[in-house]
PDB file of N, CA and C in Angstrom:
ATOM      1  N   UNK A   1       3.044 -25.935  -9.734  1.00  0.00           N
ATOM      2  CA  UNK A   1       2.859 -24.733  -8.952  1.00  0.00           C
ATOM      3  C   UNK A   1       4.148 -23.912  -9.000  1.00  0.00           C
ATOM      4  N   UNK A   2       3.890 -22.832  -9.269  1.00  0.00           N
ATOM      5  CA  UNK A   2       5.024 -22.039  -9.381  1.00  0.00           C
ATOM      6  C   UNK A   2       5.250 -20.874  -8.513  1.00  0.00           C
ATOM      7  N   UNK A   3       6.061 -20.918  -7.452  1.00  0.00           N
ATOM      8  CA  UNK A   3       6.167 -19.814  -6.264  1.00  0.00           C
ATOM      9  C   UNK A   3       7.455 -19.400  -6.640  1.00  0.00           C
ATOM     10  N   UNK A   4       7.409 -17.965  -6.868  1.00  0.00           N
ATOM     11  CA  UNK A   4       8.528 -17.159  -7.194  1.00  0.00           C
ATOM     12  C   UNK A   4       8.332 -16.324  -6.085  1.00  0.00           C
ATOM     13  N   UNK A   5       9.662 -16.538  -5.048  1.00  0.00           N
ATOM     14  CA  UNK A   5      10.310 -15.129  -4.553  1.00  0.00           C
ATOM     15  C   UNK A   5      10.615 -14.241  -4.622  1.00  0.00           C
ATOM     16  N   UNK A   6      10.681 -12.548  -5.187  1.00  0.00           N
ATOM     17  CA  UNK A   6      11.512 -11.840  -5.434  1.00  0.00           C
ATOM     18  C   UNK A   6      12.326 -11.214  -3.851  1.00  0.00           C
ATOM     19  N   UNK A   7      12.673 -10.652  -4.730  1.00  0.00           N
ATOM     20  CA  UNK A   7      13.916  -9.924  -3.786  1.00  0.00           C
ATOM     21  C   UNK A   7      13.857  -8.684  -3.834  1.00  0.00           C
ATOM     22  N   UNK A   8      14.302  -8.059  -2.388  1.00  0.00           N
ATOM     23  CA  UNK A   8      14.684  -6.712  -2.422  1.00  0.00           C
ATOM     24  C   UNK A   8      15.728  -6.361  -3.670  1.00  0.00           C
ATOM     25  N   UNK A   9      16.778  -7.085  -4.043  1.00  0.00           N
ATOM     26  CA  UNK A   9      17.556  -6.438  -5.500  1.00  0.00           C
ATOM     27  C   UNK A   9      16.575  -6.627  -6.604  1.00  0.00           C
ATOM     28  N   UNK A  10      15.845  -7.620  -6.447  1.00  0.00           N
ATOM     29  CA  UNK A  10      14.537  -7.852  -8.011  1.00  0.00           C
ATOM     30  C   UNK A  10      14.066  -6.865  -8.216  1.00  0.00           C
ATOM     31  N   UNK A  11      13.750  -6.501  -7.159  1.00  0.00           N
ATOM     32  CA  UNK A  11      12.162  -5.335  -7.147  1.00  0.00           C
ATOM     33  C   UNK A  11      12.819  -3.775  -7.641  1.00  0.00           C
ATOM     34  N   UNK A  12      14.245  -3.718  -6.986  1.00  0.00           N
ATOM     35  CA  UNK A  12      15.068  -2.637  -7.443  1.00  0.00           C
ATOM     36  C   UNK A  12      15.146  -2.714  -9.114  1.00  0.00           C
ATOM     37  N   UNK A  13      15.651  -3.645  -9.011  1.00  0.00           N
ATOM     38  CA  UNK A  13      15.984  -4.247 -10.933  1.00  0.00           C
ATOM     39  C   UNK A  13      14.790  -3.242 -11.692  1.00  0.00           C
ATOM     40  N   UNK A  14      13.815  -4.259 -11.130  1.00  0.00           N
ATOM     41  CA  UNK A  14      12.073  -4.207 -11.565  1.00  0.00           C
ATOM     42  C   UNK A  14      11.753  -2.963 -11.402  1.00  0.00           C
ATOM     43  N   UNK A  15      12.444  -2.380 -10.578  1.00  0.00           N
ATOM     44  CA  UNK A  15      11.660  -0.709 -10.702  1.00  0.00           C
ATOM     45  C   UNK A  15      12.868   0.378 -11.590  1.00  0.00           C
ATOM     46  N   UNK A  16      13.963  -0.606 -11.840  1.00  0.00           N
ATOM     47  CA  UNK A  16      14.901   0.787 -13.085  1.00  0.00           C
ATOM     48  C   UNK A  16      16.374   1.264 -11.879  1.00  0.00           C
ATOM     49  N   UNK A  17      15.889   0.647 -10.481  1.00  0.00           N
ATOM     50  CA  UNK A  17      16.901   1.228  -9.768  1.00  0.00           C
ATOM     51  C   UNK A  17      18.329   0.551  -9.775  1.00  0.00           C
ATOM     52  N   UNK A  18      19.381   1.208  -9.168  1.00  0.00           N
ATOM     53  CA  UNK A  18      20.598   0.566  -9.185  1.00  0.00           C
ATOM     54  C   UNK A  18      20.538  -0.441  -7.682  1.00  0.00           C
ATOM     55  N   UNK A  19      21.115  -1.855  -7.789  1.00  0.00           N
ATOM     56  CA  UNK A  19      20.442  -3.056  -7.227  1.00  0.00           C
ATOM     57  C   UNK A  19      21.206  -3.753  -6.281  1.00  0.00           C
ATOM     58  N   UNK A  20      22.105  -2.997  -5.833  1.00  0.00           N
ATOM     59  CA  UNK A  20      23.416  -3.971  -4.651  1.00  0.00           C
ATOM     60  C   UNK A  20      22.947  -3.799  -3.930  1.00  0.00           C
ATOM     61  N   UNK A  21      23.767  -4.498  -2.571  1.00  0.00           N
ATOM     62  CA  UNK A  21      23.286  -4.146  -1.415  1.00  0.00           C
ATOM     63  C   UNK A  21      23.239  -2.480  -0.753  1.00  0.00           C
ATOM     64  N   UNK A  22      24.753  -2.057  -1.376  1.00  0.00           N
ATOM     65  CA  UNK A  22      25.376  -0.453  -1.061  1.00  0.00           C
ATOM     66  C   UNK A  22      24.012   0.038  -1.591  1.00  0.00           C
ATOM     67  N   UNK A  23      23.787  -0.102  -2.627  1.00  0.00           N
ATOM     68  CA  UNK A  23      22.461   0.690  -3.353  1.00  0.00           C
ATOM     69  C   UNK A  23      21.399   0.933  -2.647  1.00  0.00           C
ATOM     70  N   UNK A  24      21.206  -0.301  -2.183  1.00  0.00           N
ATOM     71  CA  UNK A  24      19.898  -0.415  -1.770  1.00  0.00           C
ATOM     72  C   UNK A  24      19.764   0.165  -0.257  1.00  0.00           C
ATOM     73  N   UNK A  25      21.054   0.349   0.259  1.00  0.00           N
ATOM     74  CA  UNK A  25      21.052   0.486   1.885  1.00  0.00           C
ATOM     75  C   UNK A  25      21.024   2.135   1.680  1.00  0.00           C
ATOM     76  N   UNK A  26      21.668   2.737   0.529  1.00  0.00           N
ATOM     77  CA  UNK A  26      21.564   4.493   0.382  1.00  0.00           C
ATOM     78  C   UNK A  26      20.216   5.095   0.009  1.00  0.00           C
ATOM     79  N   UNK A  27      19.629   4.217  -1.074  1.00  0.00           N
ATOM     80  CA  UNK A  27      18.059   4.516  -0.959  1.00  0.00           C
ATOM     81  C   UNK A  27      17.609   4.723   0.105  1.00  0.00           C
ATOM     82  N   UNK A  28      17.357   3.634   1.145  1.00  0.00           N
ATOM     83  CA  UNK A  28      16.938   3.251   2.228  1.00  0.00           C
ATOM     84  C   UNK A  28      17.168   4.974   2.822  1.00  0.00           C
ATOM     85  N   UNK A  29      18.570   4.764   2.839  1.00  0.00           N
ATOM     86  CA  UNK A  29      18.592   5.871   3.773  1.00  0.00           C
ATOM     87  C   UNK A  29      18.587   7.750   3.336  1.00  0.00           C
ATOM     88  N   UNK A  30      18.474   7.790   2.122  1.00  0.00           N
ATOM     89  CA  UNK A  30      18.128   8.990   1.258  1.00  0.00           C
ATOM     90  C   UNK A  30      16.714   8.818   0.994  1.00  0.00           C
ATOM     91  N   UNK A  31      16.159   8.287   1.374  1.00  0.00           N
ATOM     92  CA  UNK A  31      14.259   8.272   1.167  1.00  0.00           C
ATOM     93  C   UNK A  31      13.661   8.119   2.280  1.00  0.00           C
ATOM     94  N   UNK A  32      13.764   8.326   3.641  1.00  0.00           N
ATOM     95  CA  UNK A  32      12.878   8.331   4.739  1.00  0.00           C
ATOM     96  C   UNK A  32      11.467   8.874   4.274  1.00  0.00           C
ATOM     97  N   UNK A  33      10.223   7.598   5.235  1.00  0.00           N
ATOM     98  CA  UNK A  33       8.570   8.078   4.832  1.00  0.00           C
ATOM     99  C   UNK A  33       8.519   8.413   6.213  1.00  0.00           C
ATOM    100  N   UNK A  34       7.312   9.311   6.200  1.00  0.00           N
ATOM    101  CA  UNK A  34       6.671   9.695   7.506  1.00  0.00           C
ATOM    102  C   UNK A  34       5.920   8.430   7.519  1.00  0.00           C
ATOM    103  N   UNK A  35       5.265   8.203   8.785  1.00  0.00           N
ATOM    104  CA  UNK A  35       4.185   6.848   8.888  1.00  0.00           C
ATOM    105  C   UNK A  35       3.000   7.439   7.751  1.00  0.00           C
ATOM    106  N   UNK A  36       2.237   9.041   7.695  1.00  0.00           N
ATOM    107  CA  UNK A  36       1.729   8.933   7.068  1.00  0.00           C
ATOM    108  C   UNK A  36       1.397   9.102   5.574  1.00  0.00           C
ATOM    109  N   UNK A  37       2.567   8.845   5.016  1.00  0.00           N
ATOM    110  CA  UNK A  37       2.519   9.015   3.575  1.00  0.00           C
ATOM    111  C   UNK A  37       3.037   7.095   3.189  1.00  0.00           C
ATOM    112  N   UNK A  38       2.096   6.663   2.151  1.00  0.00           N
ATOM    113  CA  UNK A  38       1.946   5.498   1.879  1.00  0.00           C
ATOM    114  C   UNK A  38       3.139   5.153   0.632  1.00  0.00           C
ATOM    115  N   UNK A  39       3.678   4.118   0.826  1.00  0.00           N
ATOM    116  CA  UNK A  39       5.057   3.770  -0.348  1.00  0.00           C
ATOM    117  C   UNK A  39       4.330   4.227  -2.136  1.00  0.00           C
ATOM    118  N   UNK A  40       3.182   3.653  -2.188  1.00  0.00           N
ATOM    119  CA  UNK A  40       3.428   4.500  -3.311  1.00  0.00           C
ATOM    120  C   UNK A  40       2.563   5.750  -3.807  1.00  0.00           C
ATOM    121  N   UNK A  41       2.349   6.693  -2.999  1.00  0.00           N
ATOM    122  CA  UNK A  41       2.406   8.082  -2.569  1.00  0.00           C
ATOM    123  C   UNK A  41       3.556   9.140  -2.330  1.00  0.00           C
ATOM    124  N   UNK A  42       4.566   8.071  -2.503  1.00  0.00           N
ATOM    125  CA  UNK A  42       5.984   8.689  -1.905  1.00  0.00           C
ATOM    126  C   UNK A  42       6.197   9.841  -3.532  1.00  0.00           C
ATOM    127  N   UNK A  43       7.287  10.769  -3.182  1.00  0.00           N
ATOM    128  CA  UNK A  43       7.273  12.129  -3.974  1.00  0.00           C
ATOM    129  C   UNK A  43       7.989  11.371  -5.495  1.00  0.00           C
ATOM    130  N   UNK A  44       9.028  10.741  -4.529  1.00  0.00           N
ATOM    131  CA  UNK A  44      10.222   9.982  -5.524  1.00  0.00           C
ATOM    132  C   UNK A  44      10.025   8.981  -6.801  1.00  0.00           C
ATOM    133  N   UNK A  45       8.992   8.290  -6.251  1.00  0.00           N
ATOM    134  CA  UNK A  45       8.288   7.072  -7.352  1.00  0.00           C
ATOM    135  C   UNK A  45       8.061   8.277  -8.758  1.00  0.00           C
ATOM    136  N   UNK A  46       8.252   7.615  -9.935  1.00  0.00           N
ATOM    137  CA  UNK A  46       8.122   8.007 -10.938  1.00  0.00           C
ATOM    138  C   UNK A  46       6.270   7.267 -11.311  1.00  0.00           C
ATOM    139  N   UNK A  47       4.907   7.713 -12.132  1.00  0.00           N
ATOM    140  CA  UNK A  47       4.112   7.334 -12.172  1.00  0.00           C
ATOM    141  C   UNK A  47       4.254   5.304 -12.307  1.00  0.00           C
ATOM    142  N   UNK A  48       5.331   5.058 -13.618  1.00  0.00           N
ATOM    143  CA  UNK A  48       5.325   3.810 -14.128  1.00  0.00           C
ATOM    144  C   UNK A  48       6.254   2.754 -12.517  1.00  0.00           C
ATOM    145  N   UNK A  49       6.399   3.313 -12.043  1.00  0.00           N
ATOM    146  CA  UNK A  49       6.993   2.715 -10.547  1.00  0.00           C
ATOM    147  C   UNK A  49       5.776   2.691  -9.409  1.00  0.00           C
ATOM    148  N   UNK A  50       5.275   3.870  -9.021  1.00  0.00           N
ATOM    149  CA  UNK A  50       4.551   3.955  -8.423  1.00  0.00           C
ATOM    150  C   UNK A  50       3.259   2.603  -8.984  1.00  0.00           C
ATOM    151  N   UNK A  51       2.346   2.840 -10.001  1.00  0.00           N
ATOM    152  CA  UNK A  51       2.035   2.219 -10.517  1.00  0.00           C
ATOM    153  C   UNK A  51       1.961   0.492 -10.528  1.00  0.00           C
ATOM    154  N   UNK A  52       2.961   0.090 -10.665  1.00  0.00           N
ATOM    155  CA  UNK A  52       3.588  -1.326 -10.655  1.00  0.00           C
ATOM    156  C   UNK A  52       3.612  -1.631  -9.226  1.00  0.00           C
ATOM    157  N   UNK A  53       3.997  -0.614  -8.470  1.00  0.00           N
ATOM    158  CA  UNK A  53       3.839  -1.425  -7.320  1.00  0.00           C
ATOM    159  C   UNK A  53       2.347  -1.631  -6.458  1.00  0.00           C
ATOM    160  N   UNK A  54       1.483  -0.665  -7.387  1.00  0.00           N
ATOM    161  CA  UNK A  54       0.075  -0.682  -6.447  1.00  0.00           C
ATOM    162  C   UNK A  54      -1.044  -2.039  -7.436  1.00  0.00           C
ATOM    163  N   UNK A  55      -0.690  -2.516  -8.512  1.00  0.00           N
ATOM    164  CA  UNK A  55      -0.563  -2.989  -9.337  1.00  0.00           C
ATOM    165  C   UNK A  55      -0.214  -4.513  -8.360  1.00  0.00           C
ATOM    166  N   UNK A  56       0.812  -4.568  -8.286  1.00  0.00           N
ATOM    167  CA  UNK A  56       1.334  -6.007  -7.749  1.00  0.00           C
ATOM    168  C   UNK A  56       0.554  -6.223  -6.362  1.00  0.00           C
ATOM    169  N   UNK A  57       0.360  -4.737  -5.236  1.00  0.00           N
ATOM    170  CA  UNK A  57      -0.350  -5.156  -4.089  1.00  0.00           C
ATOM    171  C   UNK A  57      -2.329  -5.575  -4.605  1.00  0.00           C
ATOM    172  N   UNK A  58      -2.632  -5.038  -5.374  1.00  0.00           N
ATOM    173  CA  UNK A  58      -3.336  -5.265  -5.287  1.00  0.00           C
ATOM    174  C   UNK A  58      -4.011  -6.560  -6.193  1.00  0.00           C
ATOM    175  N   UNK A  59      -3.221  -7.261  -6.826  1.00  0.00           N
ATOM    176  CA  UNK A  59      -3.064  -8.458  -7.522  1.00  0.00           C
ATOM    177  C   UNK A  59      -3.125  -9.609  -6.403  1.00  0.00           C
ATOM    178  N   UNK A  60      -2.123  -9.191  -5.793  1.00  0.00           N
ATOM    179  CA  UNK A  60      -1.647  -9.702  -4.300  1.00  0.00           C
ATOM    180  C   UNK A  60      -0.350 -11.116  -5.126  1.00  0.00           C
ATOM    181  N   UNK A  61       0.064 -10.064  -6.283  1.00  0.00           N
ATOM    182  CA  UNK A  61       1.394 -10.559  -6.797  1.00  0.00           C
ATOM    183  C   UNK A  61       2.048 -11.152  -6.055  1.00  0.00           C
ATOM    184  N   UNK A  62       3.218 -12.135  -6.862  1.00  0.00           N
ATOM    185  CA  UNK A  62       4.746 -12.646  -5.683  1.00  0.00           C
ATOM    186  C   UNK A  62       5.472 -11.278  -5.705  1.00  0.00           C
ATOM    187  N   UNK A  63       5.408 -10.402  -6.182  1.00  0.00           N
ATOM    188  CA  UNK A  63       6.261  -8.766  -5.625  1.00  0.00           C
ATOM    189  C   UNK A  63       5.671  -8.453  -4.482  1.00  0.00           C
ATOM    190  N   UNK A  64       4.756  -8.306  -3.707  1.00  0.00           N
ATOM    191  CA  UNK A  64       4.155  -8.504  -2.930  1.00  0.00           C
ATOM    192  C   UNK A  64       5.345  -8.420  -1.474  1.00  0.00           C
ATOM    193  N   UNK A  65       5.901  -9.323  -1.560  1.00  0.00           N
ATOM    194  CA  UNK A  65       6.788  -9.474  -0.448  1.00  0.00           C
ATOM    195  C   UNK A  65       7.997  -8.637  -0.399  1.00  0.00           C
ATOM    196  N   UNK A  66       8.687  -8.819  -1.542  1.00  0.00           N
ATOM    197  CA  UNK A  66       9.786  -7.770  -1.592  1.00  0.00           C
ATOM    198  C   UNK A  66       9.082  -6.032  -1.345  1.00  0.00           C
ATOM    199  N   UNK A  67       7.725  -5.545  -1.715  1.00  0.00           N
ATOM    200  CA  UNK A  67       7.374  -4.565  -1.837  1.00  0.00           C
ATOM    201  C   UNK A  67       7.048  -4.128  -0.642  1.00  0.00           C
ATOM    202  N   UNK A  68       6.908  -5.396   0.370  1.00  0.00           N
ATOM    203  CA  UNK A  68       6.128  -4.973   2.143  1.00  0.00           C
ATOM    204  C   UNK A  68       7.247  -4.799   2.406  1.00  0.00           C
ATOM    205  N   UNK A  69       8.333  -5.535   2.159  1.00  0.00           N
ATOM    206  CA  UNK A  69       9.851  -5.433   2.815  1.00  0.00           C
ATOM    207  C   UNK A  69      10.317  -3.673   2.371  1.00  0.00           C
ATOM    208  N   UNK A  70      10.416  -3.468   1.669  1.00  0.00           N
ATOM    209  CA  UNK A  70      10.957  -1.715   1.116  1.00  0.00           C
ATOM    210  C   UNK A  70       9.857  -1.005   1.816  1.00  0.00           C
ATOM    211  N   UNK A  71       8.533  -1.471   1.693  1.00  0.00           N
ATOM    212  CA  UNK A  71       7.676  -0.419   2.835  1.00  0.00           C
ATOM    213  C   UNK A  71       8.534   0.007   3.683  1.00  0.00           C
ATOM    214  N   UNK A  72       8.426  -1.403   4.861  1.00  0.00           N
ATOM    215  CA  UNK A  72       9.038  -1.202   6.357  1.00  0.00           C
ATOM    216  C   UNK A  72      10.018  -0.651   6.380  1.00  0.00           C
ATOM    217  N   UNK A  73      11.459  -0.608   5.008  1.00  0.00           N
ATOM    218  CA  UNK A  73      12.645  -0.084   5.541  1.00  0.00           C
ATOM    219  C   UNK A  73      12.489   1.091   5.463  1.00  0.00           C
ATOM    220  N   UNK A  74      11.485   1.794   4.686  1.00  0.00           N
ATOM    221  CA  UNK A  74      11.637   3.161   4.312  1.00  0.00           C
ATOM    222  C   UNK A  74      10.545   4.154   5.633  1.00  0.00           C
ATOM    223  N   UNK A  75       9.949   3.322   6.233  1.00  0.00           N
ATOM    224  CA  UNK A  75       9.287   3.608   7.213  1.00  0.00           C
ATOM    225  C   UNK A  75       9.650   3.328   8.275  1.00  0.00           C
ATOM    226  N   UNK A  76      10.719   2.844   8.606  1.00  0.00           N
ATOM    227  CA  UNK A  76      11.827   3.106   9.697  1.00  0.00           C
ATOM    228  C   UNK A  76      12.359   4.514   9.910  1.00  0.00           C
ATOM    229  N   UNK A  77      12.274   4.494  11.690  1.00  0.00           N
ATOM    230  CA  UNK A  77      13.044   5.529  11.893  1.00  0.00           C
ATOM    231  C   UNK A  77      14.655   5.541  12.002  1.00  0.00           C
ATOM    232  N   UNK A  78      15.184   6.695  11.524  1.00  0.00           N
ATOM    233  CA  UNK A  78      17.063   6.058  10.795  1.00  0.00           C
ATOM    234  C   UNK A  78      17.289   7.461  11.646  1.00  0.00           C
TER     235      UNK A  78
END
């Protein structure tokens, strides 16, 4: 059985982005979602990003987790 974790830096990797923590905390905070616009609906996703990630939810992929996790941060109010 093979259970792979990814990670919030994986999923960055995996989507082309730059992958530290600094990185990932400026995304975070240069990409605020309204509640009603859905992560990959967002303006920013490029098609092959967007894509992959609706792709993995609906697989119900191991990205899956790292991808609910970037939901919530980006759907925080900052």
């Amino acid at each position: 059985m093979d259970i792979n974790q990814y990670t919030l830096r994986d999923l960055f990797a995996q989507l082309g982005l730059a992958n530290s923590k600094a990185d990932i905390r400026r995304f975070v905070a240069q990409h605020p979602l309204a509640a009603s616009v859905s992560l990959t609906k967002a303006p920013f996703w490029n098609h092959a990003q967007a894509m992959f990630m609706q792709e993995a939810w609906r697989e119900d992929a191991d990205w899956c987790g790292a991808i609910d996790e970037l939901n919530n941060l980006l759907h925080q109010p900052h």
